[in-house]
Protein backbone atom coordinates (compact mmCIF):
# COMPACT_ATOMS: atom_id res chain seq x y z
CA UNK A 1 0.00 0.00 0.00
CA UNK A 2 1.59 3.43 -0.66
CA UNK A 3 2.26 6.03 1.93
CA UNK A 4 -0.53 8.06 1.05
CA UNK A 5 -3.18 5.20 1.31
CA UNK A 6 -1.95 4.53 4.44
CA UNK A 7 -1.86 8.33 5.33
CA UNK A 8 -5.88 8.80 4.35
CA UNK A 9 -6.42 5.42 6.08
CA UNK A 10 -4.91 6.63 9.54
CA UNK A 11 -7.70 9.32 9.56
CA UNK A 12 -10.09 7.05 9.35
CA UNK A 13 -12.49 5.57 12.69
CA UNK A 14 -14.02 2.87 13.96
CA UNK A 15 -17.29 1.85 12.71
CA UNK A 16 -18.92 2.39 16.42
CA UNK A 17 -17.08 5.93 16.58
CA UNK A 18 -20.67 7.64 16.72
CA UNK A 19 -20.46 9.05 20.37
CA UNK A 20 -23.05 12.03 19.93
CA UNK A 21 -23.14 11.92 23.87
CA UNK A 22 -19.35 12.73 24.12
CA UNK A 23 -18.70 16.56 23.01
CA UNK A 24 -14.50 16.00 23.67
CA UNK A 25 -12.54 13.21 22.86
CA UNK A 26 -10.76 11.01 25.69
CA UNK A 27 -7.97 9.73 23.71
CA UNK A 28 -6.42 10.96 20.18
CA UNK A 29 -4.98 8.38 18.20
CA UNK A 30 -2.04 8.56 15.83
CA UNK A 31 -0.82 6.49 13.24
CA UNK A 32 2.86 6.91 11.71
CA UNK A 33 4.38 5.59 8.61
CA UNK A 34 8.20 4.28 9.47
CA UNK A 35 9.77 7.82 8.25
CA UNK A 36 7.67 9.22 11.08
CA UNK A 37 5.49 11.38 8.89
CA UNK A 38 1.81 11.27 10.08
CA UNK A 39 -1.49 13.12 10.11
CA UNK A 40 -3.67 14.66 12.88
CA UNK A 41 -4.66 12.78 15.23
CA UNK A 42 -8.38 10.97 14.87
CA UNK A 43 -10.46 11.77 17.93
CA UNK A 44 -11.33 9.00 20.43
CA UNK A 45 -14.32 8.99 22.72
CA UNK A 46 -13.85 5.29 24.21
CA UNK A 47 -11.59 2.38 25.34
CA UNK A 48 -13.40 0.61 23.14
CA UNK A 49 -13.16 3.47 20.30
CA UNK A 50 -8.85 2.84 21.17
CA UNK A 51 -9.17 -1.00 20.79
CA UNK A 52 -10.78 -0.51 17.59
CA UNK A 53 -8.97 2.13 16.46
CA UNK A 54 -5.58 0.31 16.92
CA UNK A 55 -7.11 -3.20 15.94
CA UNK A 56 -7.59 -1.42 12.00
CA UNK A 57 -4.82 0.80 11.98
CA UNK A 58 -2.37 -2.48 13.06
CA UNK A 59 -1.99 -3.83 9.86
CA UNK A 60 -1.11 -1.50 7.79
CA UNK A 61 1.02 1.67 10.13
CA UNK A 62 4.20 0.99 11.35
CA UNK A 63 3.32 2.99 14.87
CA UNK A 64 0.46 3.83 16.32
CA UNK A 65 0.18 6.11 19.67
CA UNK A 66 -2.55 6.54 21.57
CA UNK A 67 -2.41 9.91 24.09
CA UNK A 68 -5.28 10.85 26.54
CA UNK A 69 -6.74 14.21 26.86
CA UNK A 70 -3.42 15.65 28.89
CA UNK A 71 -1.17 14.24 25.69
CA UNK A 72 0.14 11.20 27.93
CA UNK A 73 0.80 8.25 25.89
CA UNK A 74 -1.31 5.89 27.13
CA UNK A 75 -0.93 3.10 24.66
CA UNK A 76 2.00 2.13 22.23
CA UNK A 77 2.10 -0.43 19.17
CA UNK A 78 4.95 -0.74 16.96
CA UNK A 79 5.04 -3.20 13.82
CA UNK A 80 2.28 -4.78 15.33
CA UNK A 81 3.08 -5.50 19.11
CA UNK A 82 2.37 -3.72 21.88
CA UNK A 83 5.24 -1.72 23.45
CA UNK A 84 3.87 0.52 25.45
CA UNK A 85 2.28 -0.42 28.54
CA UNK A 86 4.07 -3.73 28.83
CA UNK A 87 2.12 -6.90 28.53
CA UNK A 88 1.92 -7.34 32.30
CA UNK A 89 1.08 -3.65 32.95
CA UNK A 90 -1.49 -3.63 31.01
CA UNK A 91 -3.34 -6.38 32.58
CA UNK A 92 -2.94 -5.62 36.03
CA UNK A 93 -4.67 -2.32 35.26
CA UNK A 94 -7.64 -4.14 33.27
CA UNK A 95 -7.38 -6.14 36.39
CA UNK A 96 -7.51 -3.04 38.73
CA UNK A 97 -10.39 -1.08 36.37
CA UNK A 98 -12.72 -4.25 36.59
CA UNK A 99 -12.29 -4.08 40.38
CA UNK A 100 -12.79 -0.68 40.62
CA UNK A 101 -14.91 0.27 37.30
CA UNK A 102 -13.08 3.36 36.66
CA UNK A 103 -12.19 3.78 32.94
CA UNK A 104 -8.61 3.71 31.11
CA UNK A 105 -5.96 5.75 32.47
CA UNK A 106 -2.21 4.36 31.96
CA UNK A 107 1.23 5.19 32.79
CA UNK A 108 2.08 8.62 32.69
């Protein structure tokens, strides 16, 4: 796929991105080619909205970063695997939000 295919596609969302409750994102997701050039970042009002969002960018970016509203990274993937929060990390804290039902907020 050329860079600019894979440009347009990192602007695109999730099917289930339709969040007229939500007037301000939670997250902003980015998607970078592997000579770092990338687009805005796509507007994210869910963990869910993430999850998708990195699920369909995965196979074709070479990095996609996830940041909350303070511009934390929150989430890392790089060529496909997860980098950033580690493995573990990130299911203690799915561990800790089922426990205490707050909603994602990672490492920062």
């Amino acid at each position: 796929m050329p860079d600019w295919a894979r440009l347009k596609l990192s602007q695109m969302k999730p099917h289930s991105s339709a969040n007229e409750r939500e007037q301000t994102p939670k997250y902003s997701g980015y998607s970078f080619l592997e000579n770092g050039r990338y687009k805005a970042g796509v507007g994210l009002y869910s963990e869910k909205e993430v999850m998708e969002y990195v699920e369909l960018q995965k196979p074709y970016q070479h990095r996609i970063m996830i940041c909350d509203r303070d511009d934390f990274n929150v989430l890392e993937v790089i060529k496909g695997e997860m980098i950033h929060p580690s493995k573990e990390d990130l299911e203690a804290f799915l561990s800790e939000q089922e426990q205490s039902g707050n909603s994602m907020r990672m490492n920062q």
